[in-house]
N, C-alpha and C. Protein backbone atom coordinates (compact mmCIF):
# COMPACT_ATOMS: atom_id res chain seq x y z
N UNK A 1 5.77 -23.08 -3.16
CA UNK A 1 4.58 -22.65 -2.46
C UNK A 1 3.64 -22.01 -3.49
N UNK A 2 2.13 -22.43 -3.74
CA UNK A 2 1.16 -22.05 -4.88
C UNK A 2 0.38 -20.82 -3.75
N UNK A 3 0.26 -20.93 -2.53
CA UNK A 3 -0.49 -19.92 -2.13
C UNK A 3 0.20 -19.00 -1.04
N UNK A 4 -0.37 -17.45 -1.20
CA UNK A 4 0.78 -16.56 0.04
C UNK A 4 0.09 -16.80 1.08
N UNK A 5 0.50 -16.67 1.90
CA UNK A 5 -0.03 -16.61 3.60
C UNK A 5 0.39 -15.56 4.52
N UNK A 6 0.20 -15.13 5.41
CA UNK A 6 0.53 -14.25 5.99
C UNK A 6 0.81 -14.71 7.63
N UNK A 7 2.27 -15.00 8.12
CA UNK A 7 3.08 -15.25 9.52
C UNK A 7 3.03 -14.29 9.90
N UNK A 8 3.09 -14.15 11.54
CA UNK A 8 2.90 -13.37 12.56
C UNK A 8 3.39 -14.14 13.40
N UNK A 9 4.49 -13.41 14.11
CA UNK A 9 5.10 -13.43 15.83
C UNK A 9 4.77 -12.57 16.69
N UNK A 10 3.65 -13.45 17.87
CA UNK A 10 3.46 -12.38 19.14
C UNK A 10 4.28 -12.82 19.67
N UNK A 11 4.29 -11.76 20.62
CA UNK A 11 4.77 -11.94 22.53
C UNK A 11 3.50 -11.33 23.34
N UNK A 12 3.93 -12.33 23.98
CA UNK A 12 2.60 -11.76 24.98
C UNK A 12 1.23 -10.80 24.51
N UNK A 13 1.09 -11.44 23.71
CA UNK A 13 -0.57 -10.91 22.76
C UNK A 13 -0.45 -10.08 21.59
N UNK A 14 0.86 -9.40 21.27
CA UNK A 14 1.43 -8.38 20.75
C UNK A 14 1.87 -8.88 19.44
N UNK A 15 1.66 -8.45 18.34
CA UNK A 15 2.04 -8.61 16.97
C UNK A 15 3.80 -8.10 17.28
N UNK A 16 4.47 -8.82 16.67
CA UNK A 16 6.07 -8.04 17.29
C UNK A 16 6.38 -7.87 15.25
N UNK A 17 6.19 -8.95 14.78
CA UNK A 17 6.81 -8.60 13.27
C UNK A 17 5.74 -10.27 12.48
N UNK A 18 5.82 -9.52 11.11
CA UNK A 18 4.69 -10.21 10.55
C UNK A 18 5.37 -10.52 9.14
N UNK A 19 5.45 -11.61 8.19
CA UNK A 19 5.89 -11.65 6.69
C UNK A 19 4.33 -12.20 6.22
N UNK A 20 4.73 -11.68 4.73
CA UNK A 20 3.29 -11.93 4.04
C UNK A 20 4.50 -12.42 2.87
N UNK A 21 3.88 -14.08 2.70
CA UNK A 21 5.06 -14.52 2.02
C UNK A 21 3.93 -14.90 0.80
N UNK A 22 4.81 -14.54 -0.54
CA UNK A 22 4.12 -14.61 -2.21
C UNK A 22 4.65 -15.56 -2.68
N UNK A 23 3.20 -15.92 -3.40
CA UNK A 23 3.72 -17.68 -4.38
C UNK A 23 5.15 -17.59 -5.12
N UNK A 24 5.57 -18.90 -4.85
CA UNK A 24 7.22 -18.79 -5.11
C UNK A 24 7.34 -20.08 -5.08
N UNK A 25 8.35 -20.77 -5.95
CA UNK A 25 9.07 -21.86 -5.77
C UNK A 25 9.98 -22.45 -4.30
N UNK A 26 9.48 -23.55 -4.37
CA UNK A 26 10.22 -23.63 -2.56
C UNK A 26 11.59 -23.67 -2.49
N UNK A 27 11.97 -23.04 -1.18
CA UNK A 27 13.18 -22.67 -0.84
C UNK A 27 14.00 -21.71 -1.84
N UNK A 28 13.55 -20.89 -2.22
CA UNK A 28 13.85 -19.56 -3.20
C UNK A 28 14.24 -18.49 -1.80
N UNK A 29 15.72 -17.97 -1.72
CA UNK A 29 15.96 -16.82 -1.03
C UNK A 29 15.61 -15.26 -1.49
N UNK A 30 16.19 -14.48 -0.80
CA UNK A 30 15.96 -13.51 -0.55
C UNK A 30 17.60 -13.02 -1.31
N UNK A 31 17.31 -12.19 -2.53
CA UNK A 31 18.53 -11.80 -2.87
C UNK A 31 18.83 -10.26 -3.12
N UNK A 32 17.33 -9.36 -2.41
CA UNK A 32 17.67 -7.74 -2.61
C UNK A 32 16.00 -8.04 -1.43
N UNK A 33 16.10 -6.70 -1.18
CA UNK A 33 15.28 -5.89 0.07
C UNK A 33 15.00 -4.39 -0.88
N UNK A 34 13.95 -4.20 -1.21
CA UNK A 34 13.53 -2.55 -0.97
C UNK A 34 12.64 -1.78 0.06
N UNK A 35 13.24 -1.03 0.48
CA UNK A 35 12.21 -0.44 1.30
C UNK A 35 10.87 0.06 1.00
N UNK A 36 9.90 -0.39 1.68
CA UNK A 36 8.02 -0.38 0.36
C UNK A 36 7.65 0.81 1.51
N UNK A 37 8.16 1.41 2.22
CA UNK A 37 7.42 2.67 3.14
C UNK A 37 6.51 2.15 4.20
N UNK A 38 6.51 2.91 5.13
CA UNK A 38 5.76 2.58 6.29
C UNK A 38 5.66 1.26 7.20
N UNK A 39 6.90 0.99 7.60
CA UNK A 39 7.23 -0.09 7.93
C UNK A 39 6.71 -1.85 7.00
N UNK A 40 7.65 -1.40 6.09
CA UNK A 40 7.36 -2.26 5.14
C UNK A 40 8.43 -2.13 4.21
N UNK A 41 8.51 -3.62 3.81
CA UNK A 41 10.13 -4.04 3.12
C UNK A 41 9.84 -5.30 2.36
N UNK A 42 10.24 -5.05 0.96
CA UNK A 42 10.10 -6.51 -0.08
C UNK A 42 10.96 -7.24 -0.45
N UNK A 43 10.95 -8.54 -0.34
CA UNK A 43 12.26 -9.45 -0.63
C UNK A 43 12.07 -9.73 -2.28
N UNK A 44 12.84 -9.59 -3.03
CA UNK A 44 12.97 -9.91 -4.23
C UNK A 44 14.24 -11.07 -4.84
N UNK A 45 13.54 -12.38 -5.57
CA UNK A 45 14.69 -13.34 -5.67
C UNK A 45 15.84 -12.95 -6.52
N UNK A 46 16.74 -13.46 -6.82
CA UNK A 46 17.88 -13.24 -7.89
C UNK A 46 17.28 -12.84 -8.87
N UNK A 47 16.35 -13.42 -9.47
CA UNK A 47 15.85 -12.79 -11.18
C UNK A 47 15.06 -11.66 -10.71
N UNK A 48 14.55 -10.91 -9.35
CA UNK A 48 14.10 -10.06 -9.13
C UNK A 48 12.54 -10.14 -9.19
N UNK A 49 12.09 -11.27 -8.89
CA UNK A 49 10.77 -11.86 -8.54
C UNK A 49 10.50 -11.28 -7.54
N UNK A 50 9.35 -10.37 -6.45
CA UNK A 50 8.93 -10.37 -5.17
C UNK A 50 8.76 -11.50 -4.94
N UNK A 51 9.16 -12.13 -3.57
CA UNK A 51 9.15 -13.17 -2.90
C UNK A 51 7.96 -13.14 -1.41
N UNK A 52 8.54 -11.55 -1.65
CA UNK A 52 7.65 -11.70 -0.03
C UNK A 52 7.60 -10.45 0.42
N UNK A 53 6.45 -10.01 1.96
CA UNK A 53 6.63 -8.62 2.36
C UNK A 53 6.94 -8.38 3.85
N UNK A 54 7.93 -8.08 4.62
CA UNK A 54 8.03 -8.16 5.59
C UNK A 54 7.18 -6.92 6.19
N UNK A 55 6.94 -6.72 7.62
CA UNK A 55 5.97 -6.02 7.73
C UNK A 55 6.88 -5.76 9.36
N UNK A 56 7.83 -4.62 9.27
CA UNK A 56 8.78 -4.56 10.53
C UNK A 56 8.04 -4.05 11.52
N UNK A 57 6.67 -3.52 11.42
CA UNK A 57 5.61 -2.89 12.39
C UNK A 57 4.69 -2.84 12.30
N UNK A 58 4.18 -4.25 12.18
CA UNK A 58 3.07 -4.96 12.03
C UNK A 58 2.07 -3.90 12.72
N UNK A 59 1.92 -2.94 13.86
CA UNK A 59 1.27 -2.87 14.70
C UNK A 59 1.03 -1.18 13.92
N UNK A 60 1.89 -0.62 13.08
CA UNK A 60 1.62 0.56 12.54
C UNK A 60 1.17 0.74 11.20
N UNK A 61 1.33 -0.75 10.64
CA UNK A 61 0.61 -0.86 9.20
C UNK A 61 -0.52 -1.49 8.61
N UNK A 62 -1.35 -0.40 8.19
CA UNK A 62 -2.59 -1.40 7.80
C UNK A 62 -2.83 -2.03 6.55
N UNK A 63 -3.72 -2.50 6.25
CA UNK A 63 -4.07 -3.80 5.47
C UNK A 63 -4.06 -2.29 3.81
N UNK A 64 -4.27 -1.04 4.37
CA UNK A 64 -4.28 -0.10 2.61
C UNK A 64 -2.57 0.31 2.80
N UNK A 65 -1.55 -0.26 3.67
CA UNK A 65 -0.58 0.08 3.35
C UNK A 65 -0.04 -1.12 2.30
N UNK A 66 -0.65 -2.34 2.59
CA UNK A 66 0.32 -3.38 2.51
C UNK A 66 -0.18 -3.64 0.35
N UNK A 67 -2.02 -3.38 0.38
CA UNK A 67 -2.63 -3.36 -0.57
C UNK A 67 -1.39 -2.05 -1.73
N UNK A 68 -1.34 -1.12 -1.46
CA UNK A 68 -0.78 -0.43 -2.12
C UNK A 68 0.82 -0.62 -2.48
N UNK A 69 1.53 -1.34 -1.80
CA UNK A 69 2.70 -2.32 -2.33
C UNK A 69 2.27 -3.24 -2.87
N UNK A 70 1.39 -3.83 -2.35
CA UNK A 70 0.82 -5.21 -3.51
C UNK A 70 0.85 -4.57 -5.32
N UNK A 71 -0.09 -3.58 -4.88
CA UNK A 71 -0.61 -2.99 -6.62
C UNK A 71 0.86 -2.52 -7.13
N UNK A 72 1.55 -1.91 -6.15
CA UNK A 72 3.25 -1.79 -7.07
C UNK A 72 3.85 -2.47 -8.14
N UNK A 73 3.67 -3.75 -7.06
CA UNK A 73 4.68 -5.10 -7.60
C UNK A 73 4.07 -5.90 -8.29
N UNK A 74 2.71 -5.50 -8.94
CA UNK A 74 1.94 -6.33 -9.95
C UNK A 74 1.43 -7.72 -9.47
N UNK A 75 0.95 -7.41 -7.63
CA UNK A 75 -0.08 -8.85 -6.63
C UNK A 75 -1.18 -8.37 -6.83
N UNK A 76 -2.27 -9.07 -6.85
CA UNK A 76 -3.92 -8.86 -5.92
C UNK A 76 -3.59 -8.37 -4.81
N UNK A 77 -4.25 -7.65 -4.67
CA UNK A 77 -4.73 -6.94 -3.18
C UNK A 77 -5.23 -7.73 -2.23
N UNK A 78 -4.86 -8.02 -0.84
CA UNK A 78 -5.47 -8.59 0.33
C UNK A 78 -6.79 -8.78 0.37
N UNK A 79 -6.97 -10.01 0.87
CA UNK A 79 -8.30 -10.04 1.18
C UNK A 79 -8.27 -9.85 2.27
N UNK A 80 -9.61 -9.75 2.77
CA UNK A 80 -9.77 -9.40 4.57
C UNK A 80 -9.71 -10.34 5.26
N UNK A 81 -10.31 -11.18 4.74
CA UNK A 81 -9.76 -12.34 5.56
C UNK A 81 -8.45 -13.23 5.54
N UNK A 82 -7.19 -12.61 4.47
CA UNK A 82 -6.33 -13.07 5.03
C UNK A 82 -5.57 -12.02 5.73
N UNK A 83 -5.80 -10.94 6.42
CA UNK A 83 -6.04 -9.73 7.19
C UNK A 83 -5.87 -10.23 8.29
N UNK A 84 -7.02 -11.06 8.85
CA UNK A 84 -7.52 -11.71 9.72
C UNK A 84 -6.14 -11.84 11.06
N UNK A 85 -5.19 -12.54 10.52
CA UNK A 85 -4.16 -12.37 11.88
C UNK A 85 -3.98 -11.23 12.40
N UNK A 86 -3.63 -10.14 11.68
CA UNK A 86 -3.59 -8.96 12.06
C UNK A 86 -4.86 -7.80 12.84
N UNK A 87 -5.76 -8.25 12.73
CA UNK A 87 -6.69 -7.54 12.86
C UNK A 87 -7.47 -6.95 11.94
N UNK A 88 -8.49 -6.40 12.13
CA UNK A 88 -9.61 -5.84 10.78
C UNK A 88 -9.00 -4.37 11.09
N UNK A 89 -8.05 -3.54 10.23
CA UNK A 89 -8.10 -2.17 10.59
C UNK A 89 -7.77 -1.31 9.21
């Protein structure tokens, strides 16, 4: 995969849980989890690549929580419009 995207599962209108998945070779797992704060958790591959950001409360984290794990792990920062599923907040 050359570009991240950002998945979202509603129910009934409701953001329930969201991944913001980072350029990665396809079909690359998940071989460690850190906890990134504020309902937020990073998958990192075997060589310890971020892979991806799960987002366990989509509905309590905003777009300067997710930006400030980005700048951690050495990503660009969100754009707003790929925000966009989530809402402008």
């Amino acid at each position: 995969m050359k570009a991240r995207y950002l998945e979202v599962t509603y129910s009934r209108g409701k953001a329930l849980a969201a991944y913001l998945y980072l350029p990665r070779v396809t079909d690359v797992r998940a071989a460690r989890t850190e906890h990134g704060g504020n309902g937020l958790r990073v998958d990192y591959d075997a060589s310890g690549k971020p892979i991806g950001l799960e987002l366990t409360a989509p509905s309590d984290v905003t777009r300067a929580d997710v930006n400030a794990v980005l700048a951690r792990i050495g990503e660009p920062e969100l754009a707003p419009e790929e925000w966009t599923p989530l809402g402008a907040r």
